[in-house]
PDB file of N, CA and C in Angstrom:
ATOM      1  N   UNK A   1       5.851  13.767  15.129  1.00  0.00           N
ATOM      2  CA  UNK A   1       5.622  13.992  16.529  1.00  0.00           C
ATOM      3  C   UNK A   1       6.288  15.302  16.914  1.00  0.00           C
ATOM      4  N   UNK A   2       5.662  16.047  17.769  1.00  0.00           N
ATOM      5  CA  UNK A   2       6.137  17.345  18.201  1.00  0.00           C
ATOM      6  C   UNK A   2       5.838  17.849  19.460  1.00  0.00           C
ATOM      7  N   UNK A   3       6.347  18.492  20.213  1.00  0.00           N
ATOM      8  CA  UNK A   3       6.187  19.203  21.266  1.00  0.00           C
ATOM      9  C   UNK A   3       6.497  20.598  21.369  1.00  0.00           C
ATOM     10  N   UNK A   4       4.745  20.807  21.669  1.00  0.00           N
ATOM     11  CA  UNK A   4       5.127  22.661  21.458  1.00  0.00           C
ATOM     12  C   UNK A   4       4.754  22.995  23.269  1.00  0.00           C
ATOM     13  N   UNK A   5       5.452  24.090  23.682  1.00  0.00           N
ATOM     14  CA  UNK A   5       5.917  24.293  24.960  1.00  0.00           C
ATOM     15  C   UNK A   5       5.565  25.810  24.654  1.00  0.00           C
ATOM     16  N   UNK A   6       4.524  25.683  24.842  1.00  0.00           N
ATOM     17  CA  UNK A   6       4.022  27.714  24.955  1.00  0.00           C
ATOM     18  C   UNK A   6       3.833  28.107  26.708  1.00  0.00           C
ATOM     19  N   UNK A   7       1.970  28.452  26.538  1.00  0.00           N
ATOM     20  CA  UNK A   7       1.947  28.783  27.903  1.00  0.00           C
ATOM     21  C   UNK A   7       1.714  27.190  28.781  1.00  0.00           C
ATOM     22  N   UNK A   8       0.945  26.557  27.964  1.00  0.00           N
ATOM     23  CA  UNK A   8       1.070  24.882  28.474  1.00  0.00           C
ATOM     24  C   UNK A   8       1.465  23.972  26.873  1.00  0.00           C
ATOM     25  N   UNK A   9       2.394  23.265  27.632  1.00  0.00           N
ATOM     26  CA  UNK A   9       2.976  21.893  27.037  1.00  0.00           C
ATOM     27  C   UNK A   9       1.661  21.066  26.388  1.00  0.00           C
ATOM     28  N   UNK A  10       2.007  21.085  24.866  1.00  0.00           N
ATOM     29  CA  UNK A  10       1.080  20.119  24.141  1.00  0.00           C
ATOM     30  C   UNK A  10       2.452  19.014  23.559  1.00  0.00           C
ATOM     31  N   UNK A  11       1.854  17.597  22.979  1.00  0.00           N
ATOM     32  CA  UNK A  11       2.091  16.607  22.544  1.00  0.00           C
ATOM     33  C   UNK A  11       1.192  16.471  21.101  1.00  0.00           C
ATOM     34  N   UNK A  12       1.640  16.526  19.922  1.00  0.00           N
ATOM     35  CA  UNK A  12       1.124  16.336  18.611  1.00  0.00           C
ATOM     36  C   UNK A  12       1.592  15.194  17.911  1.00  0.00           C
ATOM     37  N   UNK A  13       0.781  14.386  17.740  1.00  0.00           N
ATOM     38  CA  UNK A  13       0.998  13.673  16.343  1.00  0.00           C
ATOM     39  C   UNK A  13       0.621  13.816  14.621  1.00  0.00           C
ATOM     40  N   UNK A  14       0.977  13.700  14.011  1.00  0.00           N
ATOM     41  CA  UNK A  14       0.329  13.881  12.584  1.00  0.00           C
ATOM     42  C   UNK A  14       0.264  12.526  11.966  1.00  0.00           C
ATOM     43  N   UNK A  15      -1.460  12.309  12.026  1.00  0.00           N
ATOM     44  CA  UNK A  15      -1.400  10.827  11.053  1.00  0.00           C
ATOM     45  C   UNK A  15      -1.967  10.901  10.230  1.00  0.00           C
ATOM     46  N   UNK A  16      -1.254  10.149   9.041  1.00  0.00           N
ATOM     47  CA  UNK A  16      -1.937   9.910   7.930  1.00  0.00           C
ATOM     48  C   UNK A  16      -2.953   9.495   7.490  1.00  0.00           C
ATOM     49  N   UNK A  17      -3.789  10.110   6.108  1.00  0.00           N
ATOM     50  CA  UNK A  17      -4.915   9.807   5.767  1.00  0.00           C
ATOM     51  C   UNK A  17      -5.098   8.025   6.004  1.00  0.00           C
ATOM     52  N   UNK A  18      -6.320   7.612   6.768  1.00  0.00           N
ATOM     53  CA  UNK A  18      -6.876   6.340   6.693  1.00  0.00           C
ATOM     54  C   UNK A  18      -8.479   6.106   7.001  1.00  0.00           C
ATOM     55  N   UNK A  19      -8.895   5.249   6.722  1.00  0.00           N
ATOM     56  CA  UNK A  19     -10.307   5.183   6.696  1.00  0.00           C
ATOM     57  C   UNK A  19     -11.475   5.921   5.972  1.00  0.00           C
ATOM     58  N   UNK A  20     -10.847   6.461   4.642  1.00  0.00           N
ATOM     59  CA  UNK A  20     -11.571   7.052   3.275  1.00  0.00           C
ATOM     60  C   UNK A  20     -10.987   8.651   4.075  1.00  0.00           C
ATOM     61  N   UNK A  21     -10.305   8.507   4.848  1.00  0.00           N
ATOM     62  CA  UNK A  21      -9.842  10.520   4.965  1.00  0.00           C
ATOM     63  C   UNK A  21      -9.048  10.341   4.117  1.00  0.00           C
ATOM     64  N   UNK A  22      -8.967  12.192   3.415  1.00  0.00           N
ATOM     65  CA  UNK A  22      -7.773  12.034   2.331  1.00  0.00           C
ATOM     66  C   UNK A  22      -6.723  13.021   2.556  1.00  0.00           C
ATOM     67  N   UNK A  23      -6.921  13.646   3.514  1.00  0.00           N
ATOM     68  CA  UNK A  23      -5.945  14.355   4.269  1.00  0.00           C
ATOM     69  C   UNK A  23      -5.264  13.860   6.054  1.00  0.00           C
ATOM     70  N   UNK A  24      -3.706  14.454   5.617  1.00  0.00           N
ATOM     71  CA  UNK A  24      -3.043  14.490   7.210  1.00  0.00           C
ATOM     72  C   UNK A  24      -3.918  14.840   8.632  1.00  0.00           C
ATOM     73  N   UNK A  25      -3.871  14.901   9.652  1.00  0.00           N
ATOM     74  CA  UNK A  25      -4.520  15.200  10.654  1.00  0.00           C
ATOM     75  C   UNK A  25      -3.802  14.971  12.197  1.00  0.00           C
ATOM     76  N   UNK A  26      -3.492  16.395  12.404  1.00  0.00           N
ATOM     77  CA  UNK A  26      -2.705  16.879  13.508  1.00  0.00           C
ATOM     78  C   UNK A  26      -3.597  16.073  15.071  1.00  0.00           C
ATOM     79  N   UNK A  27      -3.229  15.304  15.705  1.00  0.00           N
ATOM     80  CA  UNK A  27      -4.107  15.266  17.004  1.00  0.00           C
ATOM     81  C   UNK A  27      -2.977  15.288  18.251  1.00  0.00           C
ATOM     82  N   UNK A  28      -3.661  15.868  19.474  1.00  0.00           N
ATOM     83  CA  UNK A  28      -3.231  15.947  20.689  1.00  0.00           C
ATOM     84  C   UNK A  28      -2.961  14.645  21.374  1.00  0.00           C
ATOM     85  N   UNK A  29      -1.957  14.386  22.014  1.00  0.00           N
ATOM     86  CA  UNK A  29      -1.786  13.466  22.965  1.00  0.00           C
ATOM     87  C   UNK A  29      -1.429  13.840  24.300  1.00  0.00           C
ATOM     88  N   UNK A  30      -1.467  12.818  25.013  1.00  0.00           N
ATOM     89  CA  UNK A  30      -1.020  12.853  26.675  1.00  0.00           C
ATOM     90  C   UNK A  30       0.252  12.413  26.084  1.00  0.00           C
ATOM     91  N   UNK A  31       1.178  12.852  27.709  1.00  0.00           N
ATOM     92  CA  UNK A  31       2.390  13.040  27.556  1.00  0.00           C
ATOM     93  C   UNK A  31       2.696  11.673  27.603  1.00  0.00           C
ATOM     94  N   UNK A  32       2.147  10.852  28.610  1.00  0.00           N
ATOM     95  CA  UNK A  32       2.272   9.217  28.560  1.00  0.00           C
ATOM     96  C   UNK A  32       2.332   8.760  27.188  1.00  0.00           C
ATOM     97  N   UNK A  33       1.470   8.955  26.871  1.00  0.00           N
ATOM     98  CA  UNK A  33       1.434   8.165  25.041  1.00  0.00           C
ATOM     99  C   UNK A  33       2.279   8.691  24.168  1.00  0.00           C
ATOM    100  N   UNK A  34       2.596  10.236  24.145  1.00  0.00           N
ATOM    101  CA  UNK A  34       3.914  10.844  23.786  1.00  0.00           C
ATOM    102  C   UNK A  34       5.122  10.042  23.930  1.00  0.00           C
ATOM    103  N   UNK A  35       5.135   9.698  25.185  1.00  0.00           N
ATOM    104  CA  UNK A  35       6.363   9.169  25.851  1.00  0.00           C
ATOM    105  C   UNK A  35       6.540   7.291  25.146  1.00  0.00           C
ATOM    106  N   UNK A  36       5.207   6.459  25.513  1.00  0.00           N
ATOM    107  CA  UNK A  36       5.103   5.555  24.859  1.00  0.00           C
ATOM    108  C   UNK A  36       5.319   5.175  23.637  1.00  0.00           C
ATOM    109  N   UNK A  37       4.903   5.905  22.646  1.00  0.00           N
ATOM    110  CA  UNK A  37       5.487   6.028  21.168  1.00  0.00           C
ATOM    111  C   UNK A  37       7.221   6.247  21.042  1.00  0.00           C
ATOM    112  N   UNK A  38       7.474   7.262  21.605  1.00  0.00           N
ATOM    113  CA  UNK A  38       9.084   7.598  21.548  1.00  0.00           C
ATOM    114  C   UNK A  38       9.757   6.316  22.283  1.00  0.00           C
ATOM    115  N   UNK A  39       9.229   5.566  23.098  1.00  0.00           N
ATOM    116  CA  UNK A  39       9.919   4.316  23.062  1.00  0.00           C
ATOM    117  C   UNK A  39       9.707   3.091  22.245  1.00  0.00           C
ATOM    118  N   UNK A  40       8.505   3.257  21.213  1.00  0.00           N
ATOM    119  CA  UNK A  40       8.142   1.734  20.566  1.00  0.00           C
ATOM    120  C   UNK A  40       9.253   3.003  19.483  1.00  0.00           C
ATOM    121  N   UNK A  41       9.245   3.329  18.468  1.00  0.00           N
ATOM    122  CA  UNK A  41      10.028   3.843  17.984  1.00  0.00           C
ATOM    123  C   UNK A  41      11.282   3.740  17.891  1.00  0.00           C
ATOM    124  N   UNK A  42      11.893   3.929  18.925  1.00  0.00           N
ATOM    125  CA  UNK A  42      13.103   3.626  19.451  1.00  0.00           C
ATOM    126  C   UNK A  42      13.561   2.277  19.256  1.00  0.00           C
ATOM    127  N   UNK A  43      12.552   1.627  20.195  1.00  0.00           N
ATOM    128  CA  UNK A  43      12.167  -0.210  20.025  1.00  0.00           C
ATOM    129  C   UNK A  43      13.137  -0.740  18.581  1.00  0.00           C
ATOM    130  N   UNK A  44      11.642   0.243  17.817  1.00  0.00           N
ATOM    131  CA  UNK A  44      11.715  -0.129  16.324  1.00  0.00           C
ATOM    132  C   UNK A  44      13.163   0.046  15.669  1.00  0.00           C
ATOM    133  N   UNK A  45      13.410   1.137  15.555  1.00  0.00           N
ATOM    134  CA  UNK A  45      14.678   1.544  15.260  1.00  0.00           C
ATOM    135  C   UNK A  45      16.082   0.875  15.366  1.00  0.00           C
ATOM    136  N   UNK A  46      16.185   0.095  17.106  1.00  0.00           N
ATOM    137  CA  UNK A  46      17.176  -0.751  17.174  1.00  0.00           C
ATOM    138  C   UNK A  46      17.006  -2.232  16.671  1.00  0.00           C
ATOM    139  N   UNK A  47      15.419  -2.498  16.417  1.00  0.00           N
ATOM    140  CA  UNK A  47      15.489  -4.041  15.593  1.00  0.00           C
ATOM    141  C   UNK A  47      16.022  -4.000  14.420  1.00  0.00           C
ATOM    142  N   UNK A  48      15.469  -2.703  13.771  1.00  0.00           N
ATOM    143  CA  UNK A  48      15.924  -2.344  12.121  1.00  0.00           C
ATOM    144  C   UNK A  48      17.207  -2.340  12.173  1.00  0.00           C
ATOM    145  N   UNK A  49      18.400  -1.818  13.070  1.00  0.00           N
ATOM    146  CA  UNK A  49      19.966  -1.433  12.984  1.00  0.00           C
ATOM    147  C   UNK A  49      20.509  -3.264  13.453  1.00  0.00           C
ATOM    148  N   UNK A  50      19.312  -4.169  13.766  1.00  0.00           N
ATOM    149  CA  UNK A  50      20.719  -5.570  14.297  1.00  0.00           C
ATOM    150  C   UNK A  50      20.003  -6.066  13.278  1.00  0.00           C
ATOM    151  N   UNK A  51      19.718  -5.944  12.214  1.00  0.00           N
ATOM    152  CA  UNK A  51      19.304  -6.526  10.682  1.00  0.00           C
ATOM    153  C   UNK A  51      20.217  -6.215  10.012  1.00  0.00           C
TER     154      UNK A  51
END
């Protein structure tokens, strides 16, 4: 996940090959879903640390 901040603010994800693709693939997001991910993430992260 990345945020590039030029002349306008983009939101990138990079996901992995699925569904017979065999390459990575950079796509744009809204900042909401940007934002949404960085909290399931997070989410994730503190279930993994009370294990």
């Amino acid at each position: 996940m990345s945020i590039d901040r030029g002349k306008h603010t983009s939101y990138d994800i990079e996901l992995t090959p699925w569904n017979g693709r065999t390459e990575n693939e950079e796509v744009s997001i809204s900042k909401k879903f940007y934002n949404t991910l960085k909290l399931m993430i997070l989410f994730e992260l503190k279930i993994i640390k009370a294990y």
